[in-house]
Protein backbone atom coordinates (compact mmCIF):
# COMPACT_ATOMS: atom_id res chain seq x y z
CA UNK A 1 12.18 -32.90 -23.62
CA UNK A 2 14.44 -32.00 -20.95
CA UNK A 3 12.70 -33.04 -16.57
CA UNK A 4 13.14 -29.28 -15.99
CA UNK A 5 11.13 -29.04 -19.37
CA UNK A 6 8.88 -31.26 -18.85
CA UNK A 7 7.85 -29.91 -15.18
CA UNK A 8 7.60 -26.35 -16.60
CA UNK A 9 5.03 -27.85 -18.79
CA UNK A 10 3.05 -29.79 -15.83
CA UNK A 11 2.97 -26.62 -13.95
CA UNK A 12 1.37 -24.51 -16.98
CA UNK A 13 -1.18 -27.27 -17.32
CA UNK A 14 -2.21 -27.58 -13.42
CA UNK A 15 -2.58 -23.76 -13.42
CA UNK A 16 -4.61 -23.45 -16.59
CA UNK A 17 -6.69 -26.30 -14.72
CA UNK A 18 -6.82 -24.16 -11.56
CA UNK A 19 -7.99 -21.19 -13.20
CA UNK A 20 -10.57 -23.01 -15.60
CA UNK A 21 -12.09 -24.72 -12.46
CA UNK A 22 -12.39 -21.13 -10.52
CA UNK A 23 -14.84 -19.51 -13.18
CA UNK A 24 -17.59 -22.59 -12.38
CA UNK A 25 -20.49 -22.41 -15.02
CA UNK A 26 -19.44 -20.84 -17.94
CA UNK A 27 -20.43 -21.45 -22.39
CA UNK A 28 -18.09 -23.74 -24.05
CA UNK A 29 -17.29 -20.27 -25.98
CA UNK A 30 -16.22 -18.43 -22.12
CA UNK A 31 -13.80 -21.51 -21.51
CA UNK A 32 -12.67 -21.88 -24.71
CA UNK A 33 -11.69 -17.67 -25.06
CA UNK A 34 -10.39 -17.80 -21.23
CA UNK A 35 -8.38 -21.28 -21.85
CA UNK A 36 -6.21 -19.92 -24.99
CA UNK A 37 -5.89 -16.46 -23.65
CA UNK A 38 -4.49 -18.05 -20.15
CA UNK A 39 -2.28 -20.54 -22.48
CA UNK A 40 -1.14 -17.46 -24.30
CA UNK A 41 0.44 -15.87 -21.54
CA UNK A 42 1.54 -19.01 -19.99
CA UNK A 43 3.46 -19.31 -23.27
CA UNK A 44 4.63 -15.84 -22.86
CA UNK A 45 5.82 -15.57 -19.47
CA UNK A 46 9.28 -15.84 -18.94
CA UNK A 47 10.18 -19.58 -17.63
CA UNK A 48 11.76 -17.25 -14.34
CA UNK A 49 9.15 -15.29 -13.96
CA UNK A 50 6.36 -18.30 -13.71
CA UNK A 51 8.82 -20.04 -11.18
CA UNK A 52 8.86 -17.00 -9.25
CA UNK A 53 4.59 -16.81 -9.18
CA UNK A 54 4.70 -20.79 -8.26
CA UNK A 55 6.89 -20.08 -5.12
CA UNK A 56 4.75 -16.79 -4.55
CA UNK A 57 1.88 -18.72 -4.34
CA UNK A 58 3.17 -20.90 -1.89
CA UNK A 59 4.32 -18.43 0.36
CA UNK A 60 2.79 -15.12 0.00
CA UNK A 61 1.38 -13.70 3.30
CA UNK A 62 3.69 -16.02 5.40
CA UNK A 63 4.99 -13.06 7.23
CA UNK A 64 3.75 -9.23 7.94
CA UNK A 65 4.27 -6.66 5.73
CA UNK A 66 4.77 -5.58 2.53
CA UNK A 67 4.16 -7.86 -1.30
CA UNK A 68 4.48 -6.97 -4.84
CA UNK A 69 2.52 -7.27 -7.51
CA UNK A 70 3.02 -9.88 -10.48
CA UNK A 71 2.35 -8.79 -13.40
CA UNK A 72 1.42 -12.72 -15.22
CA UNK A 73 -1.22 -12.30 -11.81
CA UNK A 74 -2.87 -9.76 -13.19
CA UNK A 75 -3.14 -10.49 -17.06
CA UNK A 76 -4.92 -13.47 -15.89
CA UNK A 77 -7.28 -11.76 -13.75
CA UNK A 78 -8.01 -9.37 -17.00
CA UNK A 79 -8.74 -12.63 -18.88
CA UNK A 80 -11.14 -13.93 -16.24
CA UNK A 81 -12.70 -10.42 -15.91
CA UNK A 82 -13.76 -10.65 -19.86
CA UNK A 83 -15.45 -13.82 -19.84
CA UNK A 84 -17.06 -12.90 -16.06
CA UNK A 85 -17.81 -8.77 -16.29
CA UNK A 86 -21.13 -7.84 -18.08
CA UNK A 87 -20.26 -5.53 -21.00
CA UNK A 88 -22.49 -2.41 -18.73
CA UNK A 89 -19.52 -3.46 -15.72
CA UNK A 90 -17.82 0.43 -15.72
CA UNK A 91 -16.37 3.47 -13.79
CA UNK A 92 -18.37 6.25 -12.80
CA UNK A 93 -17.23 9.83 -12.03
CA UNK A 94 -13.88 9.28 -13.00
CA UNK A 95 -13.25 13.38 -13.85
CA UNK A 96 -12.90 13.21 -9.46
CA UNK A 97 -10.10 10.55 -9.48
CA UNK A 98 -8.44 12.18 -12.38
CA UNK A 99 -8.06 15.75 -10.96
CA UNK A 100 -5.98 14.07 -8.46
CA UNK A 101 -4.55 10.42 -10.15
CA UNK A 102 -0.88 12.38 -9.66
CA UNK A 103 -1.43 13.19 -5.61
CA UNK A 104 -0.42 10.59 -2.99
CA UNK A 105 -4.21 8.56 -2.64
CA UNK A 106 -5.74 7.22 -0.09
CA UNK A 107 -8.85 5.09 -1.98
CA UNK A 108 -11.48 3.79 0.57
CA UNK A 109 -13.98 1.81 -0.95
CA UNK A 110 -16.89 -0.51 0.73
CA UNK A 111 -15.98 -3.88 1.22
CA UNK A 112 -18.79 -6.53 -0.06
CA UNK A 113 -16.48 -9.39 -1.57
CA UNK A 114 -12.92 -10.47 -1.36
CA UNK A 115 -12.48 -9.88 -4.75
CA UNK A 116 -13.43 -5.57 -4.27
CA UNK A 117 -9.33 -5.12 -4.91
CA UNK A 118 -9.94 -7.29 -8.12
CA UNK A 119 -12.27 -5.34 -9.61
CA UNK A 120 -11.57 -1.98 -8.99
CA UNK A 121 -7.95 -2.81 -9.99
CA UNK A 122 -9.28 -4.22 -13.34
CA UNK A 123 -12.03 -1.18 -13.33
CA UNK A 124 -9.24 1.11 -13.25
CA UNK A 125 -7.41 -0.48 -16.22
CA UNK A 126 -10.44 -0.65 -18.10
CA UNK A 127 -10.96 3.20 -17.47
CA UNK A 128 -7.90 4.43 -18.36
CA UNK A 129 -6.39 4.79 -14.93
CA UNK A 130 -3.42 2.13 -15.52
CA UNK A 131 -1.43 4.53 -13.73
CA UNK A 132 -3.38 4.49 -10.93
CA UNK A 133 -4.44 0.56 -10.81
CA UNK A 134 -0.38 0.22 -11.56
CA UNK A 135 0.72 1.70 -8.33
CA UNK A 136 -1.99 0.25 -6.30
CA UNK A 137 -1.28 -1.00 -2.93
CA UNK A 138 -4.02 -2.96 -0.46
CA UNK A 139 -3.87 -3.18 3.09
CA UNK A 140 -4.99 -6.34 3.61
CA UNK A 141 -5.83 -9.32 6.79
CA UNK A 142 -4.34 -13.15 6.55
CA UNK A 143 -7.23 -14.02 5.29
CA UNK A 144 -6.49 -12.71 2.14
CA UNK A 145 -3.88 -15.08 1.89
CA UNK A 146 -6.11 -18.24 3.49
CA UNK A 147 -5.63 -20.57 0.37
CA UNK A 148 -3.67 -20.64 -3.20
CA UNK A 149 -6.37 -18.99 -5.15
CA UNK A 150 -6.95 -15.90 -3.24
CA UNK A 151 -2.82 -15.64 -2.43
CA UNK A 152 -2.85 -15.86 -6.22
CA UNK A 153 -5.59 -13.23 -6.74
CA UNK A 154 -3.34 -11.13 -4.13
CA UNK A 155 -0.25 -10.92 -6.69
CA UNK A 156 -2.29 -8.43 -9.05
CA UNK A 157 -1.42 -5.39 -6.48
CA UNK A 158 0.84 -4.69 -3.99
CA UNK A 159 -0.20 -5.73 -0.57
CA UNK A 160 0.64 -5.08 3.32
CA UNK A 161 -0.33 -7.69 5.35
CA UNK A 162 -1.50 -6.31 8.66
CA UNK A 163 -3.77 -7.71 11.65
CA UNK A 164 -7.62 -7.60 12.12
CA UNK A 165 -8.87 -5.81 14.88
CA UNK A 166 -10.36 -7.43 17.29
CA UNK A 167 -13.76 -6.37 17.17
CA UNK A 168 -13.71 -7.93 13.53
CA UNK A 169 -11.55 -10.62 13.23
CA UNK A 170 -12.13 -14.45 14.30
CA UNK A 171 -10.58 -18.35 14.66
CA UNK A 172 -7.00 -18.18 14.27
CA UNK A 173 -7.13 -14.48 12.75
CA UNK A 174 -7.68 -13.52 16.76
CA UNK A 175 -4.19 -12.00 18.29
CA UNK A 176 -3.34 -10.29 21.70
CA UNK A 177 -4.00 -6.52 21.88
CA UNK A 178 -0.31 -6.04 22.50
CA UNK A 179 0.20 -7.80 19.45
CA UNK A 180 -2.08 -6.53 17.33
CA UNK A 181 -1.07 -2.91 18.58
CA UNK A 182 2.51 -4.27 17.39
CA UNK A 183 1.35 -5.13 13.61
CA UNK A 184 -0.46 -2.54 13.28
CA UNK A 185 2.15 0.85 13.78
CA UNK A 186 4.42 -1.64 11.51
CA UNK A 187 1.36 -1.09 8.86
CA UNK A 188 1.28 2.35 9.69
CA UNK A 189 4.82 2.73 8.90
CA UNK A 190 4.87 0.38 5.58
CA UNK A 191 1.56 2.52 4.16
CA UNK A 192 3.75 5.83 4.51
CA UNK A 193 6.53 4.16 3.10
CA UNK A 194 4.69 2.93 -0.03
CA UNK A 195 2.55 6.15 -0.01
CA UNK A 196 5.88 7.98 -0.26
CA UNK A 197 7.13 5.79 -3.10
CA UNK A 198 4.65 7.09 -5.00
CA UNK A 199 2.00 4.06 -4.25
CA UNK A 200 -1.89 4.60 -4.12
CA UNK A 201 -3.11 3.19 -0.95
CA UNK A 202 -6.12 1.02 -0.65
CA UNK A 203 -7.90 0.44 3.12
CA UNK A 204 -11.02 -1.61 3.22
CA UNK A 205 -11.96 0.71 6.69
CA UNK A 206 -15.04 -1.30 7.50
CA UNK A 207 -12.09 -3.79 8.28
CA UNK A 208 -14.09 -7.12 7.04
CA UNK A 209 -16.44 -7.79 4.12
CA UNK A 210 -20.19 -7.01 4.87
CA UNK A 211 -22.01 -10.09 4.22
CA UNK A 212 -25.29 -8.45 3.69
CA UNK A 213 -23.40 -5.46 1.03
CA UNK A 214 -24.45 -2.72 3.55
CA UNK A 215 -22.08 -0.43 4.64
CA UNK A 216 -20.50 -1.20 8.31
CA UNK A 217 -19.11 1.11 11.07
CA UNK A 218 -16.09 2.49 10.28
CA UNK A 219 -13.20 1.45 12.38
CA UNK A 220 -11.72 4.42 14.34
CA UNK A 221 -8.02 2.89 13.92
CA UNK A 222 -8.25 3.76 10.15
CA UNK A 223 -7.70 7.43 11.31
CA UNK A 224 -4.35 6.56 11.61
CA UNK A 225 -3.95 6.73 8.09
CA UNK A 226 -5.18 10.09 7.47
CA UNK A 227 -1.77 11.64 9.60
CA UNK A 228 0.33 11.80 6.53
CA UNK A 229 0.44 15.36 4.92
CA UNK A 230 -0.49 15.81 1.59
CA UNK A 231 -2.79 12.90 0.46
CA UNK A 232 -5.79 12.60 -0.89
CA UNK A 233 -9.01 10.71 0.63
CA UNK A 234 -10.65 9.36 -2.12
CA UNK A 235 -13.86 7.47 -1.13
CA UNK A 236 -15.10 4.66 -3.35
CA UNK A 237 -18.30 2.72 -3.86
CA UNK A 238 -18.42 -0.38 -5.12
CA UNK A 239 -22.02 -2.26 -6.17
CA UNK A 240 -22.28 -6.16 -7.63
CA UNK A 241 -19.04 -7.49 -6.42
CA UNK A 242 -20.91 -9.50 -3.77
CA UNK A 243 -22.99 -11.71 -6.70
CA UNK A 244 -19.09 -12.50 -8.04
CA UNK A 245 -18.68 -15.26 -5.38
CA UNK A 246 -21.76 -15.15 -3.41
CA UNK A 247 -21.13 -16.38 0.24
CA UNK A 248 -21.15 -20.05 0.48
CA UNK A 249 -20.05 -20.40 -3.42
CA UNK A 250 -16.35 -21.01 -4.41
CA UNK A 251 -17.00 -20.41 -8.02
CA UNK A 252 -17.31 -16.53 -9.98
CA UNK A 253 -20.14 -16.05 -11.75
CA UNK A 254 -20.76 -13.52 -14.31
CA UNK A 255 -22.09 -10.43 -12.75
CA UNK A 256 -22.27 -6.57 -13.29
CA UNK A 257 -19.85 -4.29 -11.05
CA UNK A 258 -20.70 -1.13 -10.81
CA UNK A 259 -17.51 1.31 -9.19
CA UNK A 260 -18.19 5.07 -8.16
CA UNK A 261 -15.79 7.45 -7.58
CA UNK A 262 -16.45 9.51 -4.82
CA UNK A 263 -15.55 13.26 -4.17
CA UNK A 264 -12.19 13.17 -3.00
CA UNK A 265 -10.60 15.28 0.38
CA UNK A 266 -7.76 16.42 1.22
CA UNK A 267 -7.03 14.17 4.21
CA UNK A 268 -5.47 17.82 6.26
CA UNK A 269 -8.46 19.10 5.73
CA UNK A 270 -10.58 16.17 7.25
CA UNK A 271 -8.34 15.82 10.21
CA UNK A 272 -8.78 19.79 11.43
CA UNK A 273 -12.95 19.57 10.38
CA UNK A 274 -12.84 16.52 12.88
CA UNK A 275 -10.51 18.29 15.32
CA UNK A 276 -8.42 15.03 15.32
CA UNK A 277 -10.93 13.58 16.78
CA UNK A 278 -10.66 9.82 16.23
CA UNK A 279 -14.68 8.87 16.53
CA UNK A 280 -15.70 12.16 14.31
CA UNK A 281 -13.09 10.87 11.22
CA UNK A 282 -14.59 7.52 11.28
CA UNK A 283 -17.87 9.26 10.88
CA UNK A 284 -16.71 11.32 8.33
CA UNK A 285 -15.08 8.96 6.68
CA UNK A 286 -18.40 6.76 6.62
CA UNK A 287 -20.15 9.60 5.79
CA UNK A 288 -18.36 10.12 2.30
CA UNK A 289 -18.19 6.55 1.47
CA UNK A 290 -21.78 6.33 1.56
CA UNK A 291 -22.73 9.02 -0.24
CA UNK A 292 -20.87 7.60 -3.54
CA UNK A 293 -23.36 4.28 -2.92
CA UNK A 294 -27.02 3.67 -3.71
CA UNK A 295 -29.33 3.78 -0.72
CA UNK A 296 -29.69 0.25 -0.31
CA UNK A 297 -25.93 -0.32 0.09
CA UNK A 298 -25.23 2.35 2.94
CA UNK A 299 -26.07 0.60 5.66
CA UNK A 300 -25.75 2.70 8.64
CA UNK A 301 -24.81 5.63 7.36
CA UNK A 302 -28.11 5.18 5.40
């Protein structure tokens, strides 16, 4: 065996490791299925291609803007999901997303976990709406890409790396106004880019993860998004992501995710019932995200 052989073969065997490790307590039947699965399409994937994800996984996030997805990313994450997803996990009102899965969408879903993205990606697939979870793109903060796991779990969609607000983000996260003024029309920009490309946009509007799963304020910035003519708002609720990796826990555990499709608007026709008004979209916005949650999940627009 060739050194380039052999260090192809370490790196296989420190990922399976890494992604054995992440699911925590599992049956020696979970591991087992998830290990040869994982070792399947480590075998599979071009020698290239897994160089490529090593690097990625190093780097992704380093700068601002925009990331593709990897597709070995994501047939991993469909392993994990099978061995982690109760078999009642589904989509609900999915007749709303397909009378508009061909329009430019906008998808704004609660945000109760980091891995949201992760699920309704894998949600999507399960649902028939590959061609939807295939052009999905997530508008995401650096913490998204704080360690090798989560950069990892990143790969499965597109993202745009963008700045927190503010008013939401913390530590080393914090920038200048002028700065974060800066990233942001750069994000702006990027989303109508990928939009026009033929992407479906994801914004987490709340603009960080609710610890407690109840819906927060939505940010007034996120209006921004709604200027491009001729896309769809489609608001999403998500329920059970936040018992995946409870807060405090580094480890998934198996859990029932429950994703609701919303009724979707046409984001023209938002704008003029707000009369551009940045403070009434928010509300509007907030408004239609709740109402595709239970009760106990919509917070204050409860």
């Amino acid at each position: 065996m060739s050194t380039s052989s052999e260090e192809i073969e370490r790196t296989k065997q420190t990922l399976l490791a890494a992604f054995t490790g992440f699911l925590g307590y599992r049956t020696e039947d979970d591991v087992h299925r998830f290990r040869a699965r994982v070792q399947e399409l480590l075998d599979e994937v071009p020698e290239d291609d897994l160089a490529r994800v090593v690097e990625r996984i190093g780097d992704t996030g380093s700068e601002w803007g925009y990331y593709p997805a990897e597709p070995f990313a994501r047939n991993v994450h469909y392993a994990m999901a099978d061995v982690t997803l109760t078999d009642d996990s589904r989509l609900e009102h999915g007749e709303r997303l397909d009378a508009v899965r061909d329009r430019p969408l906008i998808l704004l879903p609660n945000h109760i976990s980091y891995s949201d993205a992760n699920l309704l990606e894998i949600l999507l697939h399960r649902f028939d709406f590959d061609d939807v979870a295939d052009r999905l793109t997530v508008v995401t903060g650096p913490k998204v890409y704080s360690d090798a796991m989560r950069r990892f779990s990143s790969l499965c969609f597109g993202t745009i790396k963008t700045a927190q607000s503010r008013s939401v983000s913390s530590g080393e996260a914090v920038m200048s106004p002028r700065e974060v003024a800066r990233v942001a029309m750069q994000t702006i920009d990027k989303s109508f880019e990928r939009l026009d490309a033929g992407d479906a946009l994801l914004i987490f509007a709340e603009g960080s993860r609710s610890r407690s799963a109840s819906l927060q304020p939505i940010l007034a910035a996120v209006s921004r998004y709604l200027q491009r003519p001729g896309s769809v708002l489609v608001p999403v609720g998500i329920t059970g992501t936040e018992n995946l990796i409870p807060v405090g826990d580094s480890h998934i555990h198996r859990t029932r995710v429950v994703i609701r499709i919303g009724e979707p608007v046409e984001s023209e026709t938002l704008v003029a019932r707000c009369q551009k008004k940045r403070p009434a979209m928010a509300q509007a916005l907030g408004q239609m995200i709740a109402a595709a949650l239970p009760a106990s999940y919509r917070g204050v627009y409860g």
